[in-house]
PDB file of N, CA and C in Angstrom:
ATOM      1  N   UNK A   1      93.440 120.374  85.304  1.00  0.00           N
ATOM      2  CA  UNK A   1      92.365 120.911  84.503  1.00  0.00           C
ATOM      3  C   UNK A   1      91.046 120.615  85.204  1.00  0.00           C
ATOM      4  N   UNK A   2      90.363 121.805  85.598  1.00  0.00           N
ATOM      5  CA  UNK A   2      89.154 121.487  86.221  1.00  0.00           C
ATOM      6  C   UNK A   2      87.871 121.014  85.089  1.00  0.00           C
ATOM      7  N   UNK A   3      87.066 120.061  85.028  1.00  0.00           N
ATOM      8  CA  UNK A   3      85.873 119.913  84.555  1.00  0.00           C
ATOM      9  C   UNK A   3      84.532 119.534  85.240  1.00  0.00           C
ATOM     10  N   UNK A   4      83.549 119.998  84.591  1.00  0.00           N
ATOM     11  CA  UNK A   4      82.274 119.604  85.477  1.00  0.00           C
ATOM     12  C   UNK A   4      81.887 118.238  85.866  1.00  0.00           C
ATOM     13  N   UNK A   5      81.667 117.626  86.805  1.00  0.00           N
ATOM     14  CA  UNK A   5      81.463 115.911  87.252  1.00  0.00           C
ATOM     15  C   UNK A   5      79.835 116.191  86.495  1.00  0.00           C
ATOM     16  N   UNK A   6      80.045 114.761  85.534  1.00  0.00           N
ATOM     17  CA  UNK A   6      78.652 114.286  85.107  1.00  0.00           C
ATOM     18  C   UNK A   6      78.076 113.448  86.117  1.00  0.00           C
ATOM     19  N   UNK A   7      76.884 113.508  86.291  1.00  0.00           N
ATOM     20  CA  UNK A   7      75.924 111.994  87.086  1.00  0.00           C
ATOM     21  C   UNK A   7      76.084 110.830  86.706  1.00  0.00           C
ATOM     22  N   UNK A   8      77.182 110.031  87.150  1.00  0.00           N
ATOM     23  CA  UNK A   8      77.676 108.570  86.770  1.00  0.00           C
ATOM     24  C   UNK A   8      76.060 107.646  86.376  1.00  0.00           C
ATOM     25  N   UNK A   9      75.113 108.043  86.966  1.00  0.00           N
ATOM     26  CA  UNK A   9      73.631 107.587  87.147  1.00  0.00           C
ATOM     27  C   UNK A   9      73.515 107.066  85.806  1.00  0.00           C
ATOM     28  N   UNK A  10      73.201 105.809  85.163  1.00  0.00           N
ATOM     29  CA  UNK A  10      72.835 105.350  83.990  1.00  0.00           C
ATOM     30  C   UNK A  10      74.138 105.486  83.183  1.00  0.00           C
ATOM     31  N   UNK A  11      75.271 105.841  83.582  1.00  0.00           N
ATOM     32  CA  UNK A  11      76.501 105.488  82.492  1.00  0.00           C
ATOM     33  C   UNK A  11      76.709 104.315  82.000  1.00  0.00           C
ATOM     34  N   UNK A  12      77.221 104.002  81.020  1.00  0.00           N
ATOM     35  CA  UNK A  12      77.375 102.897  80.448  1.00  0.00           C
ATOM     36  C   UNK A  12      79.150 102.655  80.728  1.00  0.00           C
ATOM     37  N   UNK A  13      78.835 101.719  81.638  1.00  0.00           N
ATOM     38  CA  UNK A  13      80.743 100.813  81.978  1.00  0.00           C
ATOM     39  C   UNK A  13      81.180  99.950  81.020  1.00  0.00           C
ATOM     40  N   UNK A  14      81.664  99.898  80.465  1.00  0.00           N
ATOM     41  CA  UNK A  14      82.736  99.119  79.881  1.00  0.00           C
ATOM     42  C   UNK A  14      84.262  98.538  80.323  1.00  0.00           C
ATOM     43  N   UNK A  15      84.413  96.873  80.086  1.00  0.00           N
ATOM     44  CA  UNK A  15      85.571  96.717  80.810  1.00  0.00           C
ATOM     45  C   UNK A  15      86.920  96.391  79.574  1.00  0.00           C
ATOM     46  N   UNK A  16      88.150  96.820  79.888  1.00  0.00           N
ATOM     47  CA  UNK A  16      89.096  96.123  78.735  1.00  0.00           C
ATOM     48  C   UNK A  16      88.822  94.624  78.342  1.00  0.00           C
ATOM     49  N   UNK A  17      89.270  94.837  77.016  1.00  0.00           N
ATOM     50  CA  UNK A  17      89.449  93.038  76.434  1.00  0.00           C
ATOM     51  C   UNK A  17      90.330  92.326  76.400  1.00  0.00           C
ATOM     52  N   UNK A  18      90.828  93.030  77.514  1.00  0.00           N
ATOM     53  CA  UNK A  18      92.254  92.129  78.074  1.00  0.00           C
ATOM     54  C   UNK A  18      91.925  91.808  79.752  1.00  0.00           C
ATOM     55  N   UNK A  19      90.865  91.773  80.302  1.00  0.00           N
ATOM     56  CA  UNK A  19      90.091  91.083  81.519  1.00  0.00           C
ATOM     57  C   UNK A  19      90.270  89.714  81.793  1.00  0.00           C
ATOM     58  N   UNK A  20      91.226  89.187  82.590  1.00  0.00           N
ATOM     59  CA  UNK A  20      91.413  87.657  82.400  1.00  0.00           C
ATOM     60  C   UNK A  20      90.038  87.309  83.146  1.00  0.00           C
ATOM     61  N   UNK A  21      89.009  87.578  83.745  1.00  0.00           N
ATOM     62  CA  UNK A  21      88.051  87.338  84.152  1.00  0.00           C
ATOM     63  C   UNK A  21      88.149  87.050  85.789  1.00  0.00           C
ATOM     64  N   UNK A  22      89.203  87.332  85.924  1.00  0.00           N
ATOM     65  CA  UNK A  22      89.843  87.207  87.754  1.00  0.00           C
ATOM     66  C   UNK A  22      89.180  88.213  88.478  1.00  0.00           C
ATOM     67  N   UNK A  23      88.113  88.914  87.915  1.00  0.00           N
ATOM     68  CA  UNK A  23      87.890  90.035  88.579  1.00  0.00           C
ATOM     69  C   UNK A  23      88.575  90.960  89.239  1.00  0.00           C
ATOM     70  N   UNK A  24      89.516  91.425  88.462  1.00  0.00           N
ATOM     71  CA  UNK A  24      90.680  92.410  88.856  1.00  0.00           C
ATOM     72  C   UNK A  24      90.732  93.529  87.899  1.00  0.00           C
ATOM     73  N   UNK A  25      89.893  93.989  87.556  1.00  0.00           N
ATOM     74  CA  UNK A  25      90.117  94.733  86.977  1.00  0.00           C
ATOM     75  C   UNK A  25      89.402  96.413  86.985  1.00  0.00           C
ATOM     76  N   UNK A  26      89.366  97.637  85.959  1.00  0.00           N
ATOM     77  CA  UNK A  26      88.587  98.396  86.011  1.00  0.00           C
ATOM     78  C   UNK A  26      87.623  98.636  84.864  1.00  0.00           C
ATOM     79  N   UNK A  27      86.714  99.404  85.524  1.00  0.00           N
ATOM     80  CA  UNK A  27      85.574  99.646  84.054  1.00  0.00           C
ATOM     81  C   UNK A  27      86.041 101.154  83.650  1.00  0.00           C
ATOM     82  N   UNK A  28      85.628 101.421  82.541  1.00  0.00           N
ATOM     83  CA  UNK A  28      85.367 103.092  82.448  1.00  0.00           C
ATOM     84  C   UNK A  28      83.889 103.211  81.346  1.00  0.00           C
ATOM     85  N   UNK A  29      83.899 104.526  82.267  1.00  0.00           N
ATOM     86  CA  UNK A  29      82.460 105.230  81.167  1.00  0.00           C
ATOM     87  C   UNK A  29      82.618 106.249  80.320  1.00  0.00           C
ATOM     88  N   UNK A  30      82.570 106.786  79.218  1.00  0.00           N
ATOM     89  CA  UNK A  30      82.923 107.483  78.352  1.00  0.00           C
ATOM     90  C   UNK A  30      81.597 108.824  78.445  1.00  0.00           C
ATOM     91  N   UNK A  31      82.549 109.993  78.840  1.00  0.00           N
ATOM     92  CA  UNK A  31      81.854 111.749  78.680  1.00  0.00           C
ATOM     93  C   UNK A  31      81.894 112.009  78.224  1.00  0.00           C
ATOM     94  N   UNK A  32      81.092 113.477  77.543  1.00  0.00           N
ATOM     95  CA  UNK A  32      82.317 114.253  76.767  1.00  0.00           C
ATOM     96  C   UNK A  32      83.297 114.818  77.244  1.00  0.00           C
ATOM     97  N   UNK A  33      83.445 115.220  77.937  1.00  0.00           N
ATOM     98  CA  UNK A  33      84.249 116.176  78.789  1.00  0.00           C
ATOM     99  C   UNK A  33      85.330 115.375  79.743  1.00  0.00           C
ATOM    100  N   UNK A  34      84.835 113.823  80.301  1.00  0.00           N
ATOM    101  CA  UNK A  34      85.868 113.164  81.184  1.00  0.00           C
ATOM    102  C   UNK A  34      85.402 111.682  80.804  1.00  0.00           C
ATOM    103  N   UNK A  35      86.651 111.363  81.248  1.00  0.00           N
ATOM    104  CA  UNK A  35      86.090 109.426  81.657  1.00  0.00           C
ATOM    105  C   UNK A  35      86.075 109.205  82.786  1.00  0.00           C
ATOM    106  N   UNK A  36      85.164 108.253  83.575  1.00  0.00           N
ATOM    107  CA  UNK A  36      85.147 107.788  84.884  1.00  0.00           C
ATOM    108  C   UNK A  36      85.329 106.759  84.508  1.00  0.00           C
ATOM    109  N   UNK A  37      86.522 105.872  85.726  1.00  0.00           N
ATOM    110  CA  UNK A  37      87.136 104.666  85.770  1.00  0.00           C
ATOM    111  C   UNK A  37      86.728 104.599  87.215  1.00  0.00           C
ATOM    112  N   UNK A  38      86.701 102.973  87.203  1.00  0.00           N
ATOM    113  CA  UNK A  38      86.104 102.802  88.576  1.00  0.00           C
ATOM    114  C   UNK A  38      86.343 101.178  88.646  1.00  0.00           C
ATOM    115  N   UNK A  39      86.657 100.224  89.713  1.00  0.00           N
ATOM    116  CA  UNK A  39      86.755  98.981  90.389  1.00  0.00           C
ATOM    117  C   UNK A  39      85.541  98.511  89.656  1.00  0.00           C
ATOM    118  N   UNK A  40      86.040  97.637  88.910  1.00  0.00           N
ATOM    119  CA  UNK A  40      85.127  96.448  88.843  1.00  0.00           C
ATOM    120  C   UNK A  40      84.215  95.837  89.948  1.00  0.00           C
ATOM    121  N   UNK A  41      84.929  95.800  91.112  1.00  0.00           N
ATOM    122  CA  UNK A  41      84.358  94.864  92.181  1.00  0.00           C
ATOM    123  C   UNK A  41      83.523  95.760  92.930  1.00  0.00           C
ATOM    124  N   UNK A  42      83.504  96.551  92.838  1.00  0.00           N
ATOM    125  CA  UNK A  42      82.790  97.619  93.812  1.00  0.00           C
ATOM    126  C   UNK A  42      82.070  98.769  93.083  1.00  0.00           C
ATOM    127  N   UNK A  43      81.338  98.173  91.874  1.00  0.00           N
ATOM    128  CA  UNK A  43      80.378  99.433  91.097  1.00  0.00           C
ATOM    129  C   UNK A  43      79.768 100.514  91.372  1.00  0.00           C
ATOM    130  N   UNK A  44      79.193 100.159  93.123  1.00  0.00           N
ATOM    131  CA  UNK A  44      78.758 101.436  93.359  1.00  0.00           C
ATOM    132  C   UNK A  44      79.781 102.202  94.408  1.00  0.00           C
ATOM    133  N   UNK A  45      80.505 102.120  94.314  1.00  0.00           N
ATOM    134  CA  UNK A  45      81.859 102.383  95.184  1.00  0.00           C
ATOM    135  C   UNK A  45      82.170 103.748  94.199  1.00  0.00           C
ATOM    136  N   UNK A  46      82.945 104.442  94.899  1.00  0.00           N
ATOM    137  CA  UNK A  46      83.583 106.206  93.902  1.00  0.00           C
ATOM    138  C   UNK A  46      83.883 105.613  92.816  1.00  0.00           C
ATOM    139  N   UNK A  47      84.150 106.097  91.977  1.00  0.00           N
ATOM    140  CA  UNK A  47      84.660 106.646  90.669  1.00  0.00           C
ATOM    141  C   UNK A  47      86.129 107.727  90.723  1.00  0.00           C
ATOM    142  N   UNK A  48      87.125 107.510  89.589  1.00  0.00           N
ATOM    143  CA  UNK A  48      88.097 108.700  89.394  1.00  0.00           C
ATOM    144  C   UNK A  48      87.715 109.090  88.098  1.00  0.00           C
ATOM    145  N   UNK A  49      87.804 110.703  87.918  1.00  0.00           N
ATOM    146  CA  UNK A  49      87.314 111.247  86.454  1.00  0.00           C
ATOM    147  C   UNK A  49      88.374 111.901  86.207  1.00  0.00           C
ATOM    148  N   UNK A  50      88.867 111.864  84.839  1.00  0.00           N
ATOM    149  CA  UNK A  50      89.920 112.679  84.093  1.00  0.00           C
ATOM    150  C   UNK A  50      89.433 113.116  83.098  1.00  0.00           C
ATOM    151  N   UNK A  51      90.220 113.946  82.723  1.00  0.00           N
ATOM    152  CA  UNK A  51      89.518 115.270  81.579  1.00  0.00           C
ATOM    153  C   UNK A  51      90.378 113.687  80.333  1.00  0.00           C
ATOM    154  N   UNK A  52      89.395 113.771  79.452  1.00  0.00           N
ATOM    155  CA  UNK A  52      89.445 113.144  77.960  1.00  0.00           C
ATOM    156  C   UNK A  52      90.907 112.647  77.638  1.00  0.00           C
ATOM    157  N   UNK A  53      91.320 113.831  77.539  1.00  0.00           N
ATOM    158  CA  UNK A  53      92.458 113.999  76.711  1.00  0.00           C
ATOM    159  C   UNK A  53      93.673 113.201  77.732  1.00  0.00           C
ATOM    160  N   UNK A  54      93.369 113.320  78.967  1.00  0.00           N
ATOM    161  CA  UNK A  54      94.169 112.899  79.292  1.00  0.00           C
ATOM    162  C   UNK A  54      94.485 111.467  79.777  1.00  0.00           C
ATOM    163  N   UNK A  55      93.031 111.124  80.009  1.00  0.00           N
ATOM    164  CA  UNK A  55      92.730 109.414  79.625  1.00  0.00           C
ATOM    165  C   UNK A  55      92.983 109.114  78.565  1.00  0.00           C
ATOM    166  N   UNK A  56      92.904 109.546  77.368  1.00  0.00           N
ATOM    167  CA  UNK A  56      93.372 109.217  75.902  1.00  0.00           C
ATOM    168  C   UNK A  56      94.993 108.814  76.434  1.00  0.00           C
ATOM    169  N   UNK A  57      95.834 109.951  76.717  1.00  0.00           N
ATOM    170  CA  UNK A  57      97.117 109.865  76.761  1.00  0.00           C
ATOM    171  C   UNK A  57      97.831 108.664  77.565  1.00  0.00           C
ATOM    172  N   UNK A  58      96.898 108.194  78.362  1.00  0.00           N
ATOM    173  CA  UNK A  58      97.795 107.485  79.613  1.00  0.00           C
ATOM    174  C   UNK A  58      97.059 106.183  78.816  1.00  0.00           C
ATOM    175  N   UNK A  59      95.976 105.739  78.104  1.00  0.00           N
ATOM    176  CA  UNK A  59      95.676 104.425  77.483  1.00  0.00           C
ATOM    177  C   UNK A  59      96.743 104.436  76.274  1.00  0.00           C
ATOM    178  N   UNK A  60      97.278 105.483  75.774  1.00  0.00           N
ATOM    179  CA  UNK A  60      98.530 105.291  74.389  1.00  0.00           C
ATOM    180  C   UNK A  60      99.871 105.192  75.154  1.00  0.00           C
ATOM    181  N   UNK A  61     100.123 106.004  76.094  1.00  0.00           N
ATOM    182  CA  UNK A  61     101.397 105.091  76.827  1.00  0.00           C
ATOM    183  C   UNK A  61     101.017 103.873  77.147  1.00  0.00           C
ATOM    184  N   UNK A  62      99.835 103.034  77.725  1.00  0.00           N
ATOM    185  CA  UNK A  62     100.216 101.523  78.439  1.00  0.00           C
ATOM    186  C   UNK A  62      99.941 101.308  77.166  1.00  0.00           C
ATOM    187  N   UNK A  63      99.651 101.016  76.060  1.00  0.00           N
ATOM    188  CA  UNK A  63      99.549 100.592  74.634  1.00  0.00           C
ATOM    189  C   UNK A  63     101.245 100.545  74.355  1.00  0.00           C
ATOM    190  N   UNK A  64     101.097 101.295  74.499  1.00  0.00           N
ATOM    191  CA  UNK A  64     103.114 101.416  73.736  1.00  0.00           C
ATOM    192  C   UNK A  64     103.904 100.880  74.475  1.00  0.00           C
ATOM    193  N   UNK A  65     103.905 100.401  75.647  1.00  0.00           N
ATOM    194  CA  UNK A  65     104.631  99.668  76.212  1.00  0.00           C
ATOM    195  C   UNK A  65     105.186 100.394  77.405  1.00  0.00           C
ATOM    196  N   UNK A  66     105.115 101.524  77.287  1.00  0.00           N
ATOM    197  CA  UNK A  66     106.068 102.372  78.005  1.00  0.00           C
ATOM    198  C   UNK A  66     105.895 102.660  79.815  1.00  0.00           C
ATOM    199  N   UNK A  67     105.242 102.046  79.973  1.00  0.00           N
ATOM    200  CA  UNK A  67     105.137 102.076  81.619  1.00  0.00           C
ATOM    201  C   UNK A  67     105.640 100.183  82.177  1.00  0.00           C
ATOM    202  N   UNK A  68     106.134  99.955  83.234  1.00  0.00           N
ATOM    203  CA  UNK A  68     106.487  98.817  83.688  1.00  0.00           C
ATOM    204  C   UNK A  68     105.229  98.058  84.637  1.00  0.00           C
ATOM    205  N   UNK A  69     104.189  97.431  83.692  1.00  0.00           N
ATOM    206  CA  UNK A  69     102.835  97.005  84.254  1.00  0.00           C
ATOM    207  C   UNK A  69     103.319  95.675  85.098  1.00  0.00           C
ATOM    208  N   UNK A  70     104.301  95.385  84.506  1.00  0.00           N
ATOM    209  CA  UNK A  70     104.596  93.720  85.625  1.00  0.00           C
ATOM    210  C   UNK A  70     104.769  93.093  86.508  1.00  0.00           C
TER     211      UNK A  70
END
């Protein structure tokens, strides 16, 4: 699904509250249209953007258990 890239410029990152603080982790910024997820360690480093819906989908599978994170 193609969508338009917003200007990450002034997004607001947010990190999970499951961050053991090891600095391993990712942020994301909330679009309308996409989320950009991006390395903690490297903020101004790229970004990956997915259309909404489908970041929705892949945060309710690792919620449910259903992928092998270990």
């Amino acid at each position: 699904m193609w969508v338009p890239a917003p200007s990450l410029t002034g997004a607001s990152w947010r990190t999970s509250s499951y961050t053991s603080g090891a600095n391993n982790c990712v942020e994301v910024a909330d679009f309308p249209t996409v989320a950009a997820v991006r390395d903690s360690k490297n903020p101004t480093g790229p970004a990956l953007l997915f259309a909404r819906c489908e970041w929705a989908s892949f945060v309710r599978t690792v919620r449910s258990g259903q992928l092998d994170l270990g």
